[in-house]
N, C-alpha and C. Protein backbone atom coordinates (compact mmCIF):
# COMPACT_ATOMS: atom_id res chain seq x y z
N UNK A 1 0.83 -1.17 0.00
CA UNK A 1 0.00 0.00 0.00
C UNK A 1 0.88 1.24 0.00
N UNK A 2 0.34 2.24 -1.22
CA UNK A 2 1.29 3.36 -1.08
C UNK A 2 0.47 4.49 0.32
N UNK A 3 0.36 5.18 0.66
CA UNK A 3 0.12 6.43 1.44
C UNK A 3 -0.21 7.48 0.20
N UNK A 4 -0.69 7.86 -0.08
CA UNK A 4 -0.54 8.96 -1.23
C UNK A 4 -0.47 10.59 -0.36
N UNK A 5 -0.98 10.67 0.63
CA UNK A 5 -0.73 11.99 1.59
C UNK A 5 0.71 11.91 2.13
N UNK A 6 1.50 10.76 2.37
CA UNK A 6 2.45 11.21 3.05
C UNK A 6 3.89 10.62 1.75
N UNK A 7 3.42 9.99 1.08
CA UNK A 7 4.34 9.47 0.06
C UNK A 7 5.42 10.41 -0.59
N UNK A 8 4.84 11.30 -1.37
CA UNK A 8 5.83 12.72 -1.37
C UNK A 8 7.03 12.83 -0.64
N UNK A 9 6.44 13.15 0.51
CA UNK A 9 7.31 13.88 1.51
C UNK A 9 8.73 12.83 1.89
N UNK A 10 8.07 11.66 1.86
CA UNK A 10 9.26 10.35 1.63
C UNK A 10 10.22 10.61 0.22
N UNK A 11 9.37 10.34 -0.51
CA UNK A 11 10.38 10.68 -1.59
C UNK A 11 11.47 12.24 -1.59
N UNK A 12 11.19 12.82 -0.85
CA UNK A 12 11.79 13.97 -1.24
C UNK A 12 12.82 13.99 -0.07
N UNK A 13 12.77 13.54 1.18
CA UNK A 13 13.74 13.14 1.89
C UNK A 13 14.94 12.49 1.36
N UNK A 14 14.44 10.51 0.34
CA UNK A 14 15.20 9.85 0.26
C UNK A 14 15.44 10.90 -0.81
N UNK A 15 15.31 11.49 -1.61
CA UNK A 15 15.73 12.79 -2.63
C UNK A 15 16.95 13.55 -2.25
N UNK A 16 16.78 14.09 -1.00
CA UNK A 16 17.21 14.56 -0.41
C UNK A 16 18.74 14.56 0.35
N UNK A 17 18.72 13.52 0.70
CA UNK A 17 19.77 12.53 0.81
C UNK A 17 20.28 11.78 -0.27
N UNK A 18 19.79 11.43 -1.47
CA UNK A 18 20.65 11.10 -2.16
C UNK A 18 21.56 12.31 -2.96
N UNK A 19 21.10 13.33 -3.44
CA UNK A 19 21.65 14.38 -3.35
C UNK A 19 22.44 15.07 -2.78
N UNK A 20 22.58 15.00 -1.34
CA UNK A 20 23.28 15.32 -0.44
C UNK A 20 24.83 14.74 -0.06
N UNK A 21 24.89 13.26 -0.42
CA UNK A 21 25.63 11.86 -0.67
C UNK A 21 26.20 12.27 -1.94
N UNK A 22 25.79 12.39 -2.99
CA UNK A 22 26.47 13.20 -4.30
C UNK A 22 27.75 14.07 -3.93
N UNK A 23 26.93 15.20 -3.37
CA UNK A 23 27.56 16.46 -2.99
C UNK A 23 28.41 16.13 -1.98
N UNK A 24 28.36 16.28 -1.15
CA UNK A 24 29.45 15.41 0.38
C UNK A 24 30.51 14.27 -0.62
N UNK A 25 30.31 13.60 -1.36
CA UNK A 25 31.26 12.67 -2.06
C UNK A 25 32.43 13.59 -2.94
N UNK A 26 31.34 13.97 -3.80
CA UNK A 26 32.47 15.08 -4.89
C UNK A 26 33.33 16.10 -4.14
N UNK A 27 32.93 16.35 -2.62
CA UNK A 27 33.60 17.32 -2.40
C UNK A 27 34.75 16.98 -1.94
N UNK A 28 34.54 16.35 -1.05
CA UNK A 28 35.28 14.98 -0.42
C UNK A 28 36.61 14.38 -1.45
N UNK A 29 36.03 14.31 -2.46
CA UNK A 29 37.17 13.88 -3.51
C UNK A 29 37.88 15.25 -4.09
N UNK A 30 37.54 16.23 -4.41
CA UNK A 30 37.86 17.27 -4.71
C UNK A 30 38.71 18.15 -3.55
N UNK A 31 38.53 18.49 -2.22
CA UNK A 31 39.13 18.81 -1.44
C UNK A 31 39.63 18.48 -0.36
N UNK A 32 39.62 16.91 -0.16
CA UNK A 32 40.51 15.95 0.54
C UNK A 32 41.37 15.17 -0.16
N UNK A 33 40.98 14.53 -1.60
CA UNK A 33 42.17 13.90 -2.43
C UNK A 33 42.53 14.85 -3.70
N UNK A 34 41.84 15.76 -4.14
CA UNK A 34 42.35 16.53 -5.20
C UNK A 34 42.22 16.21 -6.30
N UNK A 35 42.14 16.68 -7.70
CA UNK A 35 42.25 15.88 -8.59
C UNK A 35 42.73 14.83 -8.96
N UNK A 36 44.15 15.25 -8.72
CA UNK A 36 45.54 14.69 -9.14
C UNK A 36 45.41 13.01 -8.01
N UNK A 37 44.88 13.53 -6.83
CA UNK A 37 44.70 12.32 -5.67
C UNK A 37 43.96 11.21 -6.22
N UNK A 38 42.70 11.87 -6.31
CA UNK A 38 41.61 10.78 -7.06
C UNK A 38 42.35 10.20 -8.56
N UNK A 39 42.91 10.89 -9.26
CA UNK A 39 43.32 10.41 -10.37
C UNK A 39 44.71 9.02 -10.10
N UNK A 40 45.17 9.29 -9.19
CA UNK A 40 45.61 8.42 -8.86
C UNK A 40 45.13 7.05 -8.27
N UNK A 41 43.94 7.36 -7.52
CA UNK A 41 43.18 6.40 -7.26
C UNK A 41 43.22 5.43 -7.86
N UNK A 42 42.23 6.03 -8.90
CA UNK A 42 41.78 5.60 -10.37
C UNK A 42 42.41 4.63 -10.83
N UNK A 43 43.65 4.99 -11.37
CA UNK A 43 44.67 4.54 -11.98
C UNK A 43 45.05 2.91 -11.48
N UNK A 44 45.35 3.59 -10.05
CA UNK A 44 45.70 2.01 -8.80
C UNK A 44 44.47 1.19 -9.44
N UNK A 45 43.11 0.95 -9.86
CA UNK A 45 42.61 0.37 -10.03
C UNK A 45 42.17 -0.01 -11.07
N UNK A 46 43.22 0.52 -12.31
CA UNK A 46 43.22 0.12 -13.49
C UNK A 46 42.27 0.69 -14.57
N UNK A 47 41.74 1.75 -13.75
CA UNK A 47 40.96 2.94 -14.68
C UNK A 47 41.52 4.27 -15.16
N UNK A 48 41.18 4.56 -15.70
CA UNK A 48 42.08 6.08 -16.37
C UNK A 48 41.73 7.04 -15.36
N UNK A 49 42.67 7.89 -15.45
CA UNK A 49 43.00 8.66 -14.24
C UNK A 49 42.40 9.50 -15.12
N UNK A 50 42.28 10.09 -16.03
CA UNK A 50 41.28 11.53 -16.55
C UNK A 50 39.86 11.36 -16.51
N UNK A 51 39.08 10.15 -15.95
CA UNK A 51 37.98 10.23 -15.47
C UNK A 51 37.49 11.21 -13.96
N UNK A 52 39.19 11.39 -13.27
CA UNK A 52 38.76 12.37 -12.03
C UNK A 52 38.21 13.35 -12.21
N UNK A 53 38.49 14.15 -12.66
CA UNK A 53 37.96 15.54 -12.94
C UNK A 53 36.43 15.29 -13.38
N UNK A 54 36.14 14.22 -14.71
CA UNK A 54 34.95 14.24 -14.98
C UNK A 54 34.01 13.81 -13.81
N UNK A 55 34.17 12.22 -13.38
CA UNK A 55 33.39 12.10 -12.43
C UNK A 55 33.34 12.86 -10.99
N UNK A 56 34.23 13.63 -10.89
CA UNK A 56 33.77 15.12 -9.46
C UNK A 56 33.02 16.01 -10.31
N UNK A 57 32.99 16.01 -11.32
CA UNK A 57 31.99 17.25 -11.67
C UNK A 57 31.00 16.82 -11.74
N UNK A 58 30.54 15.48 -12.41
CA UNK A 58 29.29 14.80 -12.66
C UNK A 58 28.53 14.84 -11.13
N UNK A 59 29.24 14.17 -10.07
CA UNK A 59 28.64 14.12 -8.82
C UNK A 59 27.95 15.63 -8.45
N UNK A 60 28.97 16.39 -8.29
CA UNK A 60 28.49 17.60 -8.18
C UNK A 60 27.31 18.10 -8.78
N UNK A 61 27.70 18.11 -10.05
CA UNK A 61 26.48 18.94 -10.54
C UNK A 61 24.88 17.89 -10.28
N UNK A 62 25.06 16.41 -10.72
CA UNK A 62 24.10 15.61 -10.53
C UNK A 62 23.22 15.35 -8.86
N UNK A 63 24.15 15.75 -8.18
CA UNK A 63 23.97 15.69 -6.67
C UNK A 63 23.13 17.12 -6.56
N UNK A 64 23.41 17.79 -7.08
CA UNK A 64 22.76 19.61 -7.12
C UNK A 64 21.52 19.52 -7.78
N UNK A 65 21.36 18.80 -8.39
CA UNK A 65 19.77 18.68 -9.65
C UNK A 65 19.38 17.70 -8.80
N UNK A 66 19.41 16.52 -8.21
CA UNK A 66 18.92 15.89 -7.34
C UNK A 66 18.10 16.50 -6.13
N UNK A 67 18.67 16.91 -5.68
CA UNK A 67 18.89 17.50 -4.01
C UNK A 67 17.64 18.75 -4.54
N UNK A 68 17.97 19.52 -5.51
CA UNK A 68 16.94 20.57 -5.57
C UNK A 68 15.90 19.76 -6.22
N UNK A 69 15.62 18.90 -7.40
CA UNK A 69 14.44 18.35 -7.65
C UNK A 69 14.45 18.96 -8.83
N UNK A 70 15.46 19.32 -9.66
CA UNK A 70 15.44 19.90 -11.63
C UNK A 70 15.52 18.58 -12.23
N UNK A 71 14.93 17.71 -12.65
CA UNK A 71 15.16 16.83 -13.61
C UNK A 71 15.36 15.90 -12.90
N UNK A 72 14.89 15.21 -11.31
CA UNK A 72 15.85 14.57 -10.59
C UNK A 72 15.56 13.11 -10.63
N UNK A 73 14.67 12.37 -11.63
CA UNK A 73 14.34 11.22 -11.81
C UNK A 73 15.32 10.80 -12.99
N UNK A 74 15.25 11.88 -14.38
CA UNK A 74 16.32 10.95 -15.33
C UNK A 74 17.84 11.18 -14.82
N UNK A 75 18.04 12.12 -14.04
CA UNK A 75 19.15 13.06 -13.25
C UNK A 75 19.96 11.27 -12.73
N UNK A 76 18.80 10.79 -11.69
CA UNK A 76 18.86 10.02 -10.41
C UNK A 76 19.57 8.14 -11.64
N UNK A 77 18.92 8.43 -12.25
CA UNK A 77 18.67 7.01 -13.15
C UNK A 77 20.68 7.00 -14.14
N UNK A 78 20.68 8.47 -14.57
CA UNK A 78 22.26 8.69 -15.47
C UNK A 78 23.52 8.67 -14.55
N UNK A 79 23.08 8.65 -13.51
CA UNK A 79 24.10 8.45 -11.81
C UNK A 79 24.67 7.33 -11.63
N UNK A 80 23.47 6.28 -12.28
CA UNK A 80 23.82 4.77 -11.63
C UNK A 80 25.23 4.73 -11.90
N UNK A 81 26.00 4.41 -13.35
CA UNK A 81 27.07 4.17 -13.96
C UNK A 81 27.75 4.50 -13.38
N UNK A 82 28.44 6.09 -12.68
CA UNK A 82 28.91 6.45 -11.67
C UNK A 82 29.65 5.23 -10.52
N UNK A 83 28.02 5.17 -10.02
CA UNK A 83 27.76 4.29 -8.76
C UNK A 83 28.38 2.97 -8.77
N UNK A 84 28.21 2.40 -9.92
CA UNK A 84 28.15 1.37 -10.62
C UNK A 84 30.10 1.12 -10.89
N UNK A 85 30.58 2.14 -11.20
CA UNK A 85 32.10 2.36 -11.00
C UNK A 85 32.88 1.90 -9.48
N UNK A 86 32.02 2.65 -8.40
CA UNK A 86 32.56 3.25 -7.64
C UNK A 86 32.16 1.12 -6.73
N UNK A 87 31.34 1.35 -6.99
CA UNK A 87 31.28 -0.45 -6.09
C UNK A 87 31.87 -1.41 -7.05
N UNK A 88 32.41 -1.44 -8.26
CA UNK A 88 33.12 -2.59 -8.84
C UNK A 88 34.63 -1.97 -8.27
N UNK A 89 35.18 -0.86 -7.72
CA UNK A 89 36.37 -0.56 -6.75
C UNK A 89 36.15 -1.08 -5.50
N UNK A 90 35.02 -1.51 -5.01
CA UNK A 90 35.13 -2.26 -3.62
C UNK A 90 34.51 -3.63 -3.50
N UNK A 91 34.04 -4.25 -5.03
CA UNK A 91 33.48 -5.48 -4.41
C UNK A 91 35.10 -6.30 -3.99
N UNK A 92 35.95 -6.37 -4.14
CA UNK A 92 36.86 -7.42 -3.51
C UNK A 92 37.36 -6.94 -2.21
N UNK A 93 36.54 -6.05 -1.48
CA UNK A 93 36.93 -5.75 -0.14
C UNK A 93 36.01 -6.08 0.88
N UNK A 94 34.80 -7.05 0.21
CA UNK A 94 33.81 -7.76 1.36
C UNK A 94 32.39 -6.24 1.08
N UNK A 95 31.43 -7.20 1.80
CA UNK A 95 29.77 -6.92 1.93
C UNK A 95 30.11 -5.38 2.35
N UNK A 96 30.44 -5.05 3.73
CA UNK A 96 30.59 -3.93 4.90
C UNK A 96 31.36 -3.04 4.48
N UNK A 97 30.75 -2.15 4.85
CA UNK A 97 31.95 -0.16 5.01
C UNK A 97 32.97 -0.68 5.83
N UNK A 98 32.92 -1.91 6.75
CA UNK A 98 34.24 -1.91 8.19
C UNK A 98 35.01 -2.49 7.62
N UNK A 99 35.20 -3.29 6.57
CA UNK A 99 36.05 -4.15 6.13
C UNK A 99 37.23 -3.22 5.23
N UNK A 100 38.19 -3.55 5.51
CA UNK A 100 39.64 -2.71 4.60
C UNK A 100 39.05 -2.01 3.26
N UNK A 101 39.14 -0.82 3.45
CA UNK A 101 39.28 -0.19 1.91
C UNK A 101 37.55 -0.16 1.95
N UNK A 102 36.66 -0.39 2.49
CA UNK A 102 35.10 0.04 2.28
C UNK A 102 34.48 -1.28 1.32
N UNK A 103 33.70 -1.80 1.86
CA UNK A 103 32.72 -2.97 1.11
C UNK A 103 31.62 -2.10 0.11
N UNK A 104 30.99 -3.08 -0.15
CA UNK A 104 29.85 -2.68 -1.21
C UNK A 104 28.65 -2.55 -1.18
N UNK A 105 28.26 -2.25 0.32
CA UNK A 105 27.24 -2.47 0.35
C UNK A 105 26.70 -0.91 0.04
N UNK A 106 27.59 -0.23 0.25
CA UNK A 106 26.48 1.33 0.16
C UNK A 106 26.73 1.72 -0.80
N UNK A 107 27.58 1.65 -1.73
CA UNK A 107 27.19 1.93 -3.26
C UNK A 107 26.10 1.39 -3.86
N UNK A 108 25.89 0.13 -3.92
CA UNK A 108 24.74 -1.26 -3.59
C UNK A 108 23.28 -0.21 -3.25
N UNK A 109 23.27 0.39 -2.00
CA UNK A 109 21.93 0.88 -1.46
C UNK A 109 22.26 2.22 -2.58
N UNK A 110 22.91 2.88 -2.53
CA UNK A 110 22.97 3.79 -3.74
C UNK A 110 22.38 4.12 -4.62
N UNK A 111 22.40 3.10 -5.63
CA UNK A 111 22.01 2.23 -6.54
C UNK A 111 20.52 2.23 -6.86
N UNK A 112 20.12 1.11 -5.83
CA UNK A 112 18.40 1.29 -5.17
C UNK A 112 17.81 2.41 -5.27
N UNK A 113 18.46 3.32 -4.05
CA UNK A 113 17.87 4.29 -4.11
C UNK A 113 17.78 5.75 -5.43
N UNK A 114 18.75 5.59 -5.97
CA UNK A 114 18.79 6.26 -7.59
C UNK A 114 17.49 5.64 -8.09
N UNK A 115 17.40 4.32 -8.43
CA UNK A 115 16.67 3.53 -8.97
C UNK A 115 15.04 3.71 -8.47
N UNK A 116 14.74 4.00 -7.39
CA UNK A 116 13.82 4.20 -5.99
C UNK A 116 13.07 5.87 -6.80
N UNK A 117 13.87 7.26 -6.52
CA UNK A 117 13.58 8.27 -7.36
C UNK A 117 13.01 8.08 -9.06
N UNK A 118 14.12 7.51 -9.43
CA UNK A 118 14.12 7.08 -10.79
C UNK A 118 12.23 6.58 -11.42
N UNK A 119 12.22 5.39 -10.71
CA UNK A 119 11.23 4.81 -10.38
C UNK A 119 9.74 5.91 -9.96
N UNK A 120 9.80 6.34 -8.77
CA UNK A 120 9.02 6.64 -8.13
C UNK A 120 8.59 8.16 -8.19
N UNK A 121 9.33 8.27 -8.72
CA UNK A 121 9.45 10.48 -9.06
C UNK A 121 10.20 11.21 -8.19
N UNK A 122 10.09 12.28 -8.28
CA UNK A 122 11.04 13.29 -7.42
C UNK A 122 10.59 13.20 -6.21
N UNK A 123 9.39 13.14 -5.61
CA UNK A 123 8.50 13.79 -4.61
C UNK A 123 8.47 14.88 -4.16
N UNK A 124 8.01 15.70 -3.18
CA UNK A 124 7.48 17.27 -2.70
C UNK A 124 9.10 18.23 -2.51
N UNK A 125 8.38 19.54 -3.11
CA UNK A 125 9.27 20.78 -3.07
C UNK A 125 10.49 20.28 -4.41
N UNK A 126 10.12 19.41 -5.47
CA UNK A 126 10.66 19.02 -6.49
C UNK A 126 11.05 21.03 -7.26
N UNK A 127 11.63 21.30 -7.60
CA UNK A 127 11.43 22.33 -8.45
C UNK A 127 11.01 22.55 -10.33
N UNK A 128 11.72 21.13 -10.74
CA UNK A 128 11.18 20.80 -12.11
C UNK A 128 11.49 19.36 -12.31
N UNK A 129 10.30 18.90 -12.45
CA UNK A 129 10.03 17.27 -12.49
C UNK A 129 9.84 17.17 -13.65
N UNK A 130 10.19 15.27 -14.05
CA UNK A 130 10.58 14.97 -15.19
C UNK A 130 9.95 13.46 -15.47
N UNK A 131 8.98 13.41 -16.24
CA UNK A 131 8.84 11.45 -16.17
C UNK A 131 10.09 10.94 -16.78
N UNK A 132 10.25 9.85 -16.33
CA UNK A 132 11.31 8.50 -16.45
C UNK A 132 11.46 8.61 -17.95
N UNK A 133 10.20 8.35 -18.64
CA UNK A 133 10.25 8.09 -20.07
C UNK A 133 9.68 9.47 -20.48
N UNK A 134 10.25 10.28 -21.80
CA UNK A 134 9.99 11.08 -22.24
C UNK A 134 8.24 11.09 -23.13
N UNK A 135 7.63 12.23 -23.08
CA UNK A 135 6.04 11.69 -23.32
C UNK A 135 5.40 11.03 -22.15
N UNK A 136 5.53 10.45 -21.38
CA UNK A 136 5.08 9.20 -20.49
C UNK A 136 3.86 10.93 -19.73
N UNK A 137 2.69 10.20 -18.69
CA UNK A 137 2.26 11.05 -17.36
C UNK A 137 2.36 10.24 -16.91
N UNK A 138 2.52 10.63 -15.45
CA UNK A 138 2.31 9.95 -13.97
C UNK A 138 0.87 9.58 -13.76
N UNK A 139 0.78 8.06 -13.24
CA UNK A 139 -0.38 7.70 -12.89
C UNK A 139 -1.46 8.39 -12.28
N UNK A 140 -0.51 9.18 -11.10
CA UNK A 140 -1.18 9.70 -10.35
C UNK A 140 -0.63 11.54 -9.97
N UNK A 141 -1.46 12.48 -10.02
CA UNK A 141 -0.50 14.01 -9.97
C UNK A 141 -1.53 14.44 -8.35
C-alpha cells in the first residue's frame, strides 16, 4: 500500500539525501584527495586517471539537480554508472563499510535508491520534475 498523503514527503527526503551523498562525495574527492589524488586512485585500479575531474563534476552537478528536484528522476537514473564504477572498486573488499578499503554495500543501497527516485518520481518541493520516459504522465499528480 502506497500512502498517497504522506508518500511525497518520503520521496523527497530519500531525494534529499541522495543528493546530499552526491555532494558530500564530490567534495570529499575534490578537497581531501584533489584531482591529481583521485586520479591516482583511479589509476591504482586500473581505470584512467582523466575520469577524475569528470566524475567530481558529474557528482556535483548531478547531486545539485537531485537534491533541488530539476530533472531529478532521469538526473537520479544517469548516476547509476557512476555508482556502478565506484562499487566494482570495492566489491573485492567484502559486503561492509568496516572491512579494509570500504565494502559494497552502500554503493549497492545507492544504486536502489537512484533507482527508488528514478522509479518513483522526485516527490514534494521538487522544483522541475521529469517522467522516467519522455512523453510518459504519472499515474497519479
Amino acid at each position: 500500500m502506497i500512502d498517497l498523503r504522506t508518500a511525497p514527503y518520503g520521496l523527497f527526503l530519500l531525494r534529499a539525501a541522495l543528493g546530499a551523498m552526491w555532494i558530500s562525495h564530490a567534495l570529499m574527492k575534490l578537497f581531501l584527495f584533489g584531482i591529481s589524488g583521485f586520479a591516482g586512485y583511479l589509476t591504482s585500479l586500473g581505470m584512467p586517471g582523466a575520469l577524475a575531474g569528470p566524475v567530481i563534476l558529474i557528482e556535483l552537478v548531478g547531486g545539485l539537480l537531485i537534491l533541488l528536484g530539476l530533472y531529478a528522476r532521469p538526473v537520479a537514473i544517469l548516476m547509476i554508472p557512476v555508482m556502478i564504477g565506484a562499487m566494482s572498486a570495492h566489491l573485492g573488499n567484502g559486503w561492509l563499510f568496516s572491512a579494509p578499503g570500504g565494502g559494497w554495500e552502500y554503493p549497492a543501497f545507492l544504486i536502489v535508491a537512484s533507482l527508488t527516485i528514478g522509479l518513483a518520481g522526485e516527490g514534494a518541493f521538487a522544483l522541475r520534475t521529469a517522467p522516467l520516459v519522455p512523453g510518459s504522465k504519472p499515474a497519479l499528480a
